[in-house]
N, C-alpha and C. Protein backbone atom coordinates (compact mmCIF):
# COMPACT_ATOMS: atom_id res chain seq x y z
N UNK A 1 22.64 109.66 119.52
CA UNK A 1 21.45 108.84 119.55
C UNK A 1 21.77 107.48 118.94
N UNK A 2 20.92 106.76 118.67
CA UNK A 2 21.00 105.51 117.81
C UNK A 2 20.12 105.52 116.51
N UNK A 3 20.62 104.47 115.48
CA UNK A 3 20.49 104.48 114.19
C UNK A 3 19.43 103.55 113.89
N UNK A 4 18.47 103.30 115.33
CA UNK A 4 17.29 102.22 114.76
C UNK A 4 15.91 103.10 114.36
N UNK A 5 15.69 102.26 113.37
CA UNK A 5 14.12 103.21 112.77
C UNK A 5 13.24 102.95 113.72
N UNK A 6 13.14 104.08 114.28
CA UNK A 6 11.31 103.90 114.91
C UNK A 6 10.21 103.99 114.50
N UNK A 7 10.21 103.97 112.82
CA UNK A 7 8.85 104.68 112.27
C UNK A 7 7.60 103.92 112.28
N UNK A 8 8.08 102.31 112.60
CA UNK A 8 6.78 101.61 112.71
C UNK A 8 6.60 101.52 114.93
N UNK A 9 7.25 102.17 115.34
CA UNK A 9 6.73 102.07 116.82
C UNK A 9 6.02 102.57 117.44
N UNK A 10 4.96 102.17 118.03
CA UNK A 10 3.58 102.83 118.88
C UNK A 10 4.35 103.05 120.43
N UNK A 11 4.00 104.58 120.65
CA UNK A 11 4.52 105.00 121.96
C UNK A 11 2.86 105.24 122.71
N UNK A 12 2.75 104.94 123.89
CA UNK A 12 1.75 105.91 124.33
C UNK A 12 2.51 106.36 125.95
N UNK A 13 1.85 107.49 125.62
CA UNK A 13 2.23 108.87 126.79
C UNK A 13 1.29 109.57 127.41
N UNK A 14 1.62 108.94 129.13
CA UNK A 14 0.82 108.99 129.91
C UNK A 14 1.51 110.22 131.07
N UNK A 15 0.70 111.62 130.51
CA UNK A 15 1.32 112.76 131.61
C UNK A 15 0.03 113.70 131.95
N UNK A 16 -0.24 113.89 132.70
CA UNK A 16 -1.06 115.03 133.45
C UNK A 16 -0.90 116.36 133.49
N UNK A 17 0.33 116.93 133.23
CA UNK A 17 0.72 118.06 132.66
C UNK A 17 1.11 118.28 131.20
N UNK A 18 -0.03 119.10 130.47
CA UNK A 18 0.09 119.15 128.79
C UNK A 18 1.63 119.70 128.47
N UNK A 19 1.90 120.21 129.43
CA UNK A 19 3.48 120.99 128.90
C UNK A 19 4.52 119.71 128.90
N UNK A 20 4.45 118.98 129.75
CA UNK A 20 5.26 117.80 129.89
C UNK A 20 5.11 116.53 128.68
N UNK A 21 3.66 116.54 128.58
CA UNK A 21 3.19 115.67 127.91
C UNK A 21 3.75 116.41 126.03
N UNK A 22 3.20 117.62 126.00
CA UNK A 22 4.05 117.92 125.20
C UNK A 22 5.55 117.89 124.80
N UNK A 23 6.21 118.29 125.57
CA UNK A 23 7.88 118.06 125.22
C UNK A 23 8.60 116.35 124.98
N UNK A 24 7.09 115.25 125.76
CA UNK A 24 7.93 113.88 125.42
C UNK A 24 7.29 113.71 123.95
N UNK A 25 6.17 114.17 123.98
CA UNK A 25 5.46 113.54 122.12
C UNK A 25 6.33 114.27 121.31
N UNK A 26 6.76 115.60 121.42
CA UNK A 26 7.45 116.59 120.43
C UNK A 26 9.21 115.58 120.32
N UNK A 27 9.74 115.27 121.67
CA UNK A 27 11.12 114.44 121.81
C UNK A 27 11.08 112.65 120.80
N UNK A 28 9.89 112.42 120.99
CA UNK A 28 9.58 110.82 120.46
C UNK A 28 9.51 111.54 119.10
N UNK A 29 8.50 112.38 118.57
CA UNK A 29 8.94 112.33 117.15
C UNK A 29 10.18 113.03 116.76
N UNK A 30 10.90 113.64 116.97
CA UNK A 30 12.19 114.17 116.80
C UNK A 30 13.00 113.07 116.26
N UNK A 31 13.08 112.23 117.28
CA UNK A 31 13.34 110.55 117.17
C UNK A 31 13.31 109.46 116.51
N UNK A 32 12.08 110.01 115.83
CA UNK A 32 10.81 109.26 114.78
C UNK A 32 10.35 108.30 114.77
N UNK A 33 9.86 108.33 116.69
CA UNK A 33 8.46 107.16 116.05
C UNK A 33 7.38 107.54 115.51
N UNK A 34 7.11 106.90 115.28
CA UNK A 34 5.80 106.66 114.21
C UNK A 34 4.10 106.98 114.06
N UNK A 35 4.36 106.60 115.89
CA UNK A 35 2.71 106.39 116.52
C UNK A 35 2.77 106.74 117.66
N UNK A 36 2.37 107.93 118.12
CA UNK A 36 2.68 108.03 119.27
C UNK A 36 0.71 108.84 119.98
N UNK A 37 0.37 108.15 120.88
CA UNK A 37 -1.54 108.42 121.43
C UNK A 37 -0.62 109.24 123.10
N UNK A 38 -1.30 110.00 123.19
CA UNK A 38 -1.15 110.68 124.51
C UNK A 38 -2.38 110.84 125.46
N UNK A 39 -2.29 110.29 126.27
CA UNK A 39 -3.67 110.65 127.17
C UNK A 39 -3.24 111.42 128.80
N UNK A 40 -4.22 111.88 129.43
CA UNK A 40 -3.85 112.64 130.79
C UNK A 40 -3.40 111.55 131.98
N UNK A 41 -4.21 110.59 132.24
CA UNK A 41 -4.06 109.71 133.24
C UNK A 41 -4.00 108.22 133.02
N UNK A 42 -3.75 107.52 134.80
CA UNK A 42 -3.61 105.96 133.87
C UNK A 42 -5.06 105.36 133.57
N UNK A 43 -6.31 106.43 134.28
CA UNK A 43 -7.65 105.82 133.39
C UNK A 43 -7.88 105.59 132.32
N UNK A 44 -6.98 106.73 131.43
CA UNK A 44 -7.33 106.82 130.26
C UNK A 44 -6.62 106.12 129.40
N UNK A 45 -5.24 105.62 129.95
CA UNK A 45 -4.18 105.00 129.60
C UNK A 45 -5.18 103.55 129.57
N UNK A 46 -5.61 103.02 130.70
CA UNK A 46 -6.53 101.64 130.61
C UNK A 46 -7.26 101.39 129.72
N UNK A 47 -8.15 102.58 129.55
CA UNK A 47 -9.06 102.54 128.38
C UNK A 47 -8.47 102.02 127.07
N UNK A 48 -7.22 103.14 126.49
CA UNK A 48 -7.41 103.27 125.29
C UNK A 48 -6.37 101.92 125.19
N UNK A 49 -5.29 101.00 126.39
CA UNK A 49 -5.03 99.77 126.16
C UNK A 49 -6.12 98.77 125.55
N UNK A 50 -7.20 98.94 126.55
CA UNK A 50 -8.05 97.75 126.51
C UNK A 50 -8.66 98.30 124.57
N UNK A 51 -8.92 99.55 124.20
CA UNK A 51 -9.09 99.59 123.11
C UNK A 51 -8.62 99.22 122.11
N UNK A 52 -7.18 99.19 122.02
CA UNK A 52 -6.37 98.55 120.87
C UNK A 52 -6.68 97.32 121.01
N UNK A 53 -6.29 96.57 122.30
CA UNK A 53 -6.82 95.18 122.58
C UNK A 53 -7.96 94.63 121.66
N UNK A 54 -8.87 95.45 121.69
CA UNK A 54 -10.16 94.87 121.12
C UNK A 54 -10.33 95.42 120.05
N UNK A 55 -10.33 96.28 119.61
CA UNK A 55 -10.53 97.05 117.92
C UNK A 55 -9.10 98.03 117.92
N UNK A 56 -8.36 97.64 117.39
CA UNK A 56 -6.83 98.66 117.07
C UNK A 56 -7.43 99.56 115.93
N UNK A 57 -7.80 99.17 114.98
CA UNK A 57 -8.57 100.05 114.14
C UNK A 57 -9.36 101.42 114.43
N UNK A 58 -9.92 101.27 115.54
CA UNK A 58 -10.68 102.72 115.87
C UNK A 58 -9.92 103.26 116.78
N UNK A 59 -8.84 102.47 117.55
CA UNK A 59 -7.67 103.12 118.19
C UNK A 59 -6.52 103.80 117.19
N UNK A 60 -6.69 103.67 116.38
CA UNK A 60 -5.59 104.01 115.46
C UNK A 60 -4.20 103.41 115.43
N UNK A 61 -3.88 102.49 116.57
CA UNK A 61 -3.11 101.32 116.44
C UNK A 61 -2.86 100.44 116.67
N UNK A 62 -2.47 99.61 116.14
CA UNK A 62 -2.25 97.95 115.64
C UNK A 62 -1.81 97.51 117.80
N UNK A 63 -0.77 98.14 118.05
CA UNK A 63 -0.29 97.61 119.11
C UNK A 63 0.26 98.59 120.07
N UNK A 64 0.60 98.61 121.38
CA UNK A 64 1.43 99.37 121.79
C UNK A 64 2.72 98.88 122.21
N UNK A 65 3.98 99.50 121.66
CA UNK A 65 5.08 98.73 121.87
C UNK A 65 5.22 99.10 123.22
N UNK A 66 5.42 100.48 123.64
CA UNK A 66 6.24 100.83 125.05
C UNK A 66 5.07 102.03 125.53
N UNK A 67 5.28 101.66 126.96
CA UNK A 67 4.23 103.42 127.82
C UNK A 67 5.51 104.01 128.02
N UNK A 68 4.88 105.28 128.34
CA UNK A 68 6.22 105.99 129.27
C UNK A 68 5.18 107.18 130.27
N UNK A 69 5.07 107.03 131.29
CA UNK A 69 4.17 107.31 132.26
C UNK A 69 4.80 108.53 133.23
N UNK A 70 4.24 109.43 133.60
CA UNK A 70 4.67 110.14 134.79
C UNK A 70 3.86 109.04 136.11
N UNK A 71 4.24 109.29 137.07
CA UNK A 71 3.97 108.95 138.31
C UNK A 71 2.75 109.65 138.96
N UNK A 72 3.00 110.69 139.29
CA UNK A 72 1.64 111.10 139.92
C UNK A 72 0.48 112.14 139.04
N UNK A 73 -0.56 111.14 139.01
CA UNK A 73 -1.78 112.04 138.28
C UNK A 73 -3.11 111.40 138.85
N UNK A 74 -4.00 111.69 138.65
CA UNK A 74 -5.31 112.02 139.45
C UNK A 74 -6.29 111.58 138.07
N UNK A 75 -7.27 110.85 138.29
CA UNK A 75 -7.34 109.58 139.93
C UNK A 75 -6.73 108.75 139.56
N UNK A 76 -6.06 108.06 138.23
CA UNK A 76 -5.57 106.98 138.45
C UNK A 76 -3.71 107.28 137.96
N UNK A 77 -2.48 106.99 138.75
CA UNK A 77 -1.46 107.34 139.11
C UNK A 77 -0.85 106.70 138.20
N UNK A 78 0.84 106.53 137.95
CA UNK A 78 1.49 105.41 137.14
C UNK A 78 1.76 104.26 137.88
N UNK A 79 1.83 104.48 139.07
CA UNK A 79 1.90 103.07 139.80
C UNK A 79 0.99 102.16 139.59
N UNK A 80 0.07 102.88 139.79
CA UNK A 80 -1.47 102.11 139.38
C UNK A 80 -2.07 101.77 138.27
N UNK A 81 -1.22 102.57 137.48
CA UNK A 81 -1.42 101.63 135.88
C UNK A 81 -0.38 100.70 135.78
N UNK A 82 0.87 100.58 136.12
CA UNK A 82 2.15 99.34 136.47
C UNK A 82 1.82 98.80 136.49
N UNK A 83 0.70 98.55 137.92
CA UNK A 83 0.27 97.77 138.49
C UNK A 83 -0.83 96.94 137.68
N UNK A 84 -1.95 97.69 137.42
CA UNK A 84 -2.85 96.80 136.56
C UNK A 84 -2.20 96.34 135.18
N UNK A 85 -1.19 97.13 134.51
CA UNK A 85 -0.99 96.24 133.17
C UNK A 85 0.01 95.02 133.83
N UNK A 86 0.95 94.99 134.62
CA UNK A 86 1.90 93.74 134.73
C UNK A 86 0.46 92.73 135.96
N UNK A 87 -0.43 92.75 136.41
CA UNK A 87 -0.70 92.29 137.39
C UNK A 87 -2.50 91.88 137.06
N UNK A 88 -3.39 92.67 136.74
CA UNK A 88 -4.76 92.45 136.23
C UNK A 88 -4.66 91.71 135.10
N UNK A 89 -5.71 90.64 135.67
CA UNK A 89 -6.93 89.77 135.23
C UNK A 89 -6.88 90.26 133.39
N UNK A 90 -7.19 91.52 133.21
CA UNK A 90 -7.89 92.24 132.28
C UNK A 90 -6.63 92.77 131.08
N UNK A 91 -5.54 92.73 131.50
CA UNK A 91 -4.15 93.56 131.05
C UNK A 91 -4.39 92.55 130.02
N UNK A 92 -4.37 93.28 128.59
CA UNK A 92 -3.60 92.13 127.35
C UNK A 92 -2.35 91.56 127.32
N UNK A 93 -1.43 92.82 127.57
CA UNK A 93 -0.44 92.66 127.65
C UNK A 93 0.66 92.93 128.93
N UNK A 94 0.94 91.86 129.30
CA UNK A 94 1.63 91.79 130.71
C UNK A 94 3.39 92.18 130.46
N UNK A 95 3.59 92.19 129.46
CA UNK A 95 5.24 91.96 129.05
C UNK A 95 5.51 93.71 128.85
N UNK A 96 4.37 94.35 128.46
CA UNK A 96 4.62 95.63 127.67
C UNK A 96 5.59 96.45 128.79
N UNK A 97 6.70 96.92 128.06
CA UNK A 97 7.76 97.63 128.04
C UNK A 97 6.99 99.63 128.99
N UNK A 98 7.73 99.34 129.93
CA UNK A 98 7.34 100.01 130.83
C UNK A 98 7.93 101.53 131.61
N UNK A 99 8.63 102.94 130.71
CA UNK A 99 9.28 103.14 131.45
C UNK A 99 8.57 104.43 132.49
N UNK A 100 8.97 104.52 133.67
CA UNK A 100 8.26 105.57 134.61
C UNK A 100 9.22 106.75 134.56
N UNK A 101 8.17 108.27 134.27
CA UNK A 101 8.32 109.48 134.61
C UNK A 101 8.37 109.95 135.70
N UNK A 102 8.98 110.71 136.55
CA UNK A 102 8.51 111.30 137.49
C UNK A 102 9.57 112.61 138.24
N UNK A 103 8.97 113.55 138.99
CA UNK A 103 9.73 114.16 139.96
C UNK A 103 10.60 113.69 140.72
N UNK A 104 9.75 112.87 141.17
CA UNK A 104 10.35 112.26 142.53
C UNK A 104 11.50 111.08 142.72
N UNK A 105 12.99 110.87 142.55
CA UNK A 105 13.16 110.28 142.36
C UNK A 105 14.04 110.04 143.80
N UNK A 106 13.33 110.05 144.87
CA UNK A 106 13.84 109.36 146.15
C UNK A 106 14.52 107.88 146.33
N UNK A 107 15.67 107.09 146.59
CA UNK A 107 15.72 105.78 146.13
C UNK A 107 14.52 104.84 146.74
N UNK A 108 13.69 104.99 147.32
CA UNK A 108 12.53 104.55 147.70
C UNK A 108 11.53 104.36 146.71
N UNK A 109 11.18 105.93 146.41
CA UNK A 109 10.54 105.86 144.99
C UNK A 109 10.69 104.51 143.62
N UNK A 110 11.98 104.92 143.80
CA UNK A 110 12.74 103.79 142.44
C UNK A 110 12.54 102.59 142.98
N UNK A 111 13.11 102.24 144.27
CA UNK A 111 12.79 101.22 144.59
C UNK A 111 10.83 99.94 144.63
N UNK A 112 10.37 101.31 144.50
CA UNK A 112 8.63 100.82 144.76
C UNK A 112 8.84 100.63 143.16
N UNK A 113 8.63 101.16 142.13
CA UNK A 113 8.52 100.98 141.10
C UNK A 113 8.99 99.80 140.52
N UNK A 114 10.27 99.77 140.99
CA UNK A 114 11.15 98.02 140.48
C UNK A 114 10.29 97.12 140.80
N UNK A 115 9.72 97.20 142.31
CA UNK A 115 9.29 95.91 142.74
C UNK A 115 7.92 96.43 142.02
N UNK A 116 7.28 96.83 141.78
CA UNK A 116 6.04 96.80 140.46
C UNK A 116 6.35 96.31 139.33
N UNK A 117 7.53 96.52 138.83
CA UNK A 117 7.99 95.57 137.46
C UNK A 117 7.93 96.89 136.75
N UNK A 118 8.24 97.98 136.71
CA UNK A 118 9.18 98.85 135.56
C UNK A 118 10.30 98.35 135.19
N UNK A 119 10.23 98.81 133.61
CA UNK A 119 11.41 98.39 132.85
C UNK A 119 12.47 99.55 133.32
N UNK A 120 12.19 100.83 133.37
CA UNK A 120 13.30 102.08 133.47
C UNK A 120 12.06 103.05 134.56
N UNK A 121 13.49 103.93 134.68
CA UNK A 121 12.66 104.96 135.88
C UNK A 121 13.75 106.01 135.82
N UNK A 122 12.77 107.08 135.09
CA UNK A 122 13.99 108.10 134.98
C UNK A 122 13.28 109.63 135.68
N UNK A 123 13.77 110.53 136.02
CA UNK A 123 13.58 111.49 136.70
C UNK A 123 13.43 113.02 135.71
N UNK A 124 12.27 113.37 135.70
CA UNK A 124 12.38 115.29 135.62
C UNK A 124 13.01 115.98 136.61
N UNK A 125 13.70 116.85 136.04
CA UNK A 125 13.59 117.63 134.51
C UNK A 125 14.39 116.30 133.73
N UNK A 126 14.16 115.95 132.08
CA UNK A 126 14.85 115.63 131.71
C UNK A 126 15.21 116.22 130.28
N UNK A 127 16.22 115.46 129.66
CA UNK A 127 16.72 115.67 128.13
C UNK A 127 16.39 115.06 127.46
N UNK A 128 16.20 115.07 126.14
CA UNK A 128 16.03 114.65 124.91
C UNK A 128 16.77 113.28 125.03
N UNK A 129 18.27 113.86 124.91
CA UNK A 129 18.68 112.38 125.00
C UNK A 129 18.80 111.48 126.52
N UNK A 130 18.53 111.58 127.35
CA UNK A 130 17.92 110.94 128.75
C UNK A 130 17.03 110.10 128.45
N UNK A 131 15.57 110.56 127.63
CA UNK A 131 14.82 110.17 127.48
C UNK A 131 14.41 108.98 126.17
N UNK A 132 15.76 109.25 125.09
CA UNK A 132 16.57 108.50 123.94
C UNK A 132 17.12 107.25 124.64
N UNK A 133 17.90 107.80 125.75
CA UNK A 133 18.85 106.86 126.02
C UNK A 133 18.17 105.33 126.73
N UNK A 134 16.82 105.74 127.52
CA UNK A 134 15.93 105.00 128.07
C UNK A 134 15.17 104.22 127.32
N UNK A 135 14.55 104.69 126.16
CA UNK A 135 14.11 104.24 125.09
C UNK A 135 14.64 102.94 124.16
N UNK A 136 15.97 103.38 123.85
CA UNK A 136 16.96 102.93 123.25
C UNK A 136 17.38 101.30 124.52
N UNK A 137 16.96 101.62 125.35
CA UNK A 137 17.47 100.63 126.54
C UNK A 137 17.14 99.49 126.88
N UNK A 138 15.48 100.11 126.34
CA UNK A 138 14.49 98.96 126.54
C UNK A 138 14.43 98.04 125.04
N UNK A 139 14.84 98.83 124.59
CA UNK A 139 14.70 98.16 122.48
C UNK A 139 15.90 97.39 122.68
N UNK A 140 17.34 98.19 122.88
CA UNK A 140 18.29 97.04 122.64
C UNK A 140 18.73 96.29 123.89
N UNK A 141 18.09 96.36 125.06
CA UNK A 141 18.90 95.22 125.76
C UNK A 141 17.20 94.85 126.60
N UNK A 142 16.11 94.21 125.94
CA UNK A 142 15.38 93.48 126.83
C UNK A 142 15.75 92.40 127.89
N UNK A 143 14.31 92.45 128.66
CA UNK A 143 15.38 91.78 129.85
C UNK A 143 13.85 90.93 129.93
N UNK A 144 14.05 89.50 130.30
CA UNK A 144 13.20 88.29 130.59
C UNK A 144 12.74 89.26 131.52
N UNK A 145 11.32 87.89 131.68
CA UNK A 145 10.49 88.50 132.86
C UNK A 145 10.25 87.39 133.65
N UNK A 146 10.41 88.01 134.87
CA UNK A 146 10.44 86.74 136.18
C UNK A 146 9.40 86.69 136.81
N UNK A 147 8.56 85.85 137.12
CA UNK A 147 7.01 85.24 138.04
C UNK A 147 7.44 84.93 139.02
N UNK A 148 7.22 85.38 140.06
CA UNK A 148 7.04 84.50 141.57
C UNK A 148 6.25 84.48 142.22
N UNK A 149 5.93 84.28 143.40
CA UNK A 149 4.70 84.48 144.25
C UNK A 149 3.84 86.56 144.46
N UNK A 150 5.24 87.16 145.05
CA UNK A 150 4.99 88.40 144.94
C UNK A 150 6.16 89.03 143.99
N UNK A 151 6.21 88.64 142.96
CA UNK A 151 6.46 89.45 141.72
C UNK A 151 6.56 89.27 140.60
N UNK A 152 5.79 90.18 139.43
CA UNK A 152 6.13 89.82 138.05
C UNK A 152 6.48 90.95 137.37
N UNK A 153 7.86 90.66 136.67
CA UNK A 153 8.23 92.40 136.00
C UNK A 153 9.56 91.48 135.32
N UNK A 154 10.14 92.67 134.52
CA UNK A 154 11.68 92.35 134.10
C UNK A 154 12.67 91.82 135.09
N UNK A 155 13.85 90.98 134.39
CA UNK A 155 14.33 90.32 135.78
C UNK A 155 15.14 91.88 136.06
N UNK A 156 15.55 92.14 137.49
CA UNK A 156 16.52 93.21 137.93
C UNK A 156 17.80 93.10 137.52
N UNK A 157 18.16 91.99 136.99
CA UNK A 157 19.79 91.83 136.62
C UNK A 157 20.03 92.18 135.59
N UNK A 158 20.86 93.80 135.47
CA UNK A 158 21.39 94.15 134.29
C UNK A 158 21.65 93.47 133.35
N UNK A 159 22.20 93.18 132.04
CA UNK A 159 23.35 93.11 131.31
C UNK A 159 24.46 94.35 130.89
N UNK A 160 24.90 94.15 130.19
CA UNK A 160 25.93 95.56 129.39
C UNK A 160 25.88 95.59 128.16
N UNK A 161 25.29 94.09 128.17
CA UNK A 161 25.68 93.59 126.50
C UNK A 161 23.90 93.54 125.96
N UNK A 162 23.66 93.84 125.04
CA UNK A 162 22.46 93.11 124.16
C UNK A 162 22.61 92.05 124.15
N UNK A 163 21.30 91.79 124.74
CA UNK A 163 20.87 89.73 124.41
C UNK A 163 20.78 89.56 122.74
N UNK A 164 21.62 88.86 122.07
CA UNK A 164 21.96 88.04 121.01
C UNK A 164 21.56 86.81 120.74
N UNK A 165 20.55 86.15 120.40
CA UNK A 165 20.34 84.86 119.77
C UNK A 165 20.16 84.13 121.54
N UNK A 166 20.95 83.26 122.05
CA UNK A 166 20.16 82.62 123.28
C UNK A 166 20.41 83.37 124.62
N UNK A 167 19.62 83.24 125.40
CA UNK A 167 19.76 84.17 126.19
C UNK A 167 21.32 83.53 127.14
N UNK A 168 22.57 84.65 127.70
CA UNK A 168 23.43 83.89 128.13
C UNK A 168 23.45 84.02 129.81
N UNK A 169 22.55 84.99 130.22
CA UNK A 169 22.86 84.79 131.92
C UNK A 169 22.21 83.32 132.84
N UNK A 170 22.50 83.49 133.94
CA UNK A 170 22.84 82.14 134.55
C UNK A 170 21.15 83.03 135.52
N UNK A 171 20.71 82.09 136.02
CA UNK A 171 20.00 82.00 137.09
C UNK A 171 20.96 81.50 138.57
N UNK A 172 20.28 82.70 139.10
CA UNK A 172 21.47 82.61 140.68
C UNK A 172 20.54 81.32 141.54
N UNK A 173 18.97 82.02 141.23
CA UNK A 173 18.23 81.38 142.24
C UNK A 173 17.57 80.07 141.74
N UNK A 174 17.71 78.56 142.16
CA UNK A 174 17.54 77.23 141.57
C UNK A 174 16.05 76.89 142.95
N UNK A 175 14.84 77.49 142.59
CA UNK A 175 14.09 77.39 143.11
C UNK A 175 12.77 77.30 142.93
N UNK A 176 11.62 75.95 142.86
CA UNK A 176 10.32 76.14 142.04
C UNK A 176 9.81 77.21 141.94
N UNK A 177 9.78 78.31 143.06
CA UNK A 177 8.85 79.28 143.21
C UNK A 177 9.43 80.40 141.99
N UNK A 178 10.12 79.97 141.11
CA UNK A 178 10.70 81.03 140.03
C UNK A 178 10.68 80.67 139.10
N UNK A 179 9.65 81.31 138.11
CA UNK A 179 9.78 80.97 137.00
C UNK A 179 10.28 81.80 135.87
N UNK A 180 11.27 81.93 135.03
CA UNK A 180 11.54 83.00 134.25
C UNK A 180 10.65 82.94 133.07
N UNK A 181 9.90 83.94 132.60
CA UNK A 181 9.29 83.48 131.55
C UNK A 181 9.75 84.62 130.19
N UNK A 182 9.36 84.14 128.90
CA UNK A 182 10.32 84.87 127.96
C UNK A 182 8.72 85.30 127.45
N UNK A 183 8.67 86.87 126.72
CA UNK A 183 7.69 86.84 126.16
C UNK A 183 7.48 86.57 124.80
């Protein structure tokens, strides 16, 4: 694993199956974050965003650092919460660290999700450390976020390295319609 404290990090966990939903809250504190709210769907996931948003206090926290979402749940899906936090009017937070759960990991699948702006997309069944390693991915190597006409999410271009002090990759594309923005 890695040696960073999570004890001040707010997780929320968005699964439709309590057994699932169980084994990631039981894996995150193993881990030790700190704060971790679990709800069934991305309705409820909306809600209790827009709640911290406005009173963190009766939410019980200050912020949410990262979701980690399954994909399909009823009525409202993880795509469809992707979608409204990187994309709605209403989202506080557009930057928030994003990674998707799911069965299904068809390269299609993965592919729809990228172009929604997930940070990671990892597949059940998984491991402890799978689910570490994803975590750990989004903490030490953030990635800018790019605006264009039809898209806003993390840019797609890896690094290997942790971004250090200025950011060092190059922009391929020299074009108004792109804006990289840092959060």
């Amino acid at each position: 694993m890695n040696n960073i404290d999570l004890s001040r990090m707010c997780v929320l966990v968005v699964e439709d199956s309590q057994f699932i939903r169980s084994l990631i809250v039981n894996s995150l504190r193993v881990m030790g974050v700190g704060s971790i709210k679990s709800v069934d769907d991305g309705a409820e996931a909306i809600e209790f965003i827009k709640l911290v948003d406005s009173n963190p206090m009766k939410a019980g926290m200050m912020s949410i650092d990262i979701v980690i979402s399954d994909w399909e749940m009823s009525p409202v899906n993880g795509m469809m919460l992707l979608r409204w936090i990187r994309r709605h009017k209403e989202s506080p937070e557009r930057f928030l660290p994003f990674i998707m759960l799911t069965g299904y990991s068809e390269p299609q699948r993965v592919e729809d999700a990228r172009a929604m702006g997930v940070n990671e997309f990892m597949s059940k069944p998984f491991t402890v450390n799978a689910l570490a390693d994803k975590l750990f991915s989004v903490i030490n190597r953030p990635r800018q976020f790019v605006h264009t006409a039809s898209y806003f999410g993390p840019d797609r271009r890896r690094q290997d390295v942790p971004i250090q002090g200025e950011d060092r990759r190059k922009l391929t594309l020299k074009s108004p319609e792109v804006e990289v923005v840092n959060a």
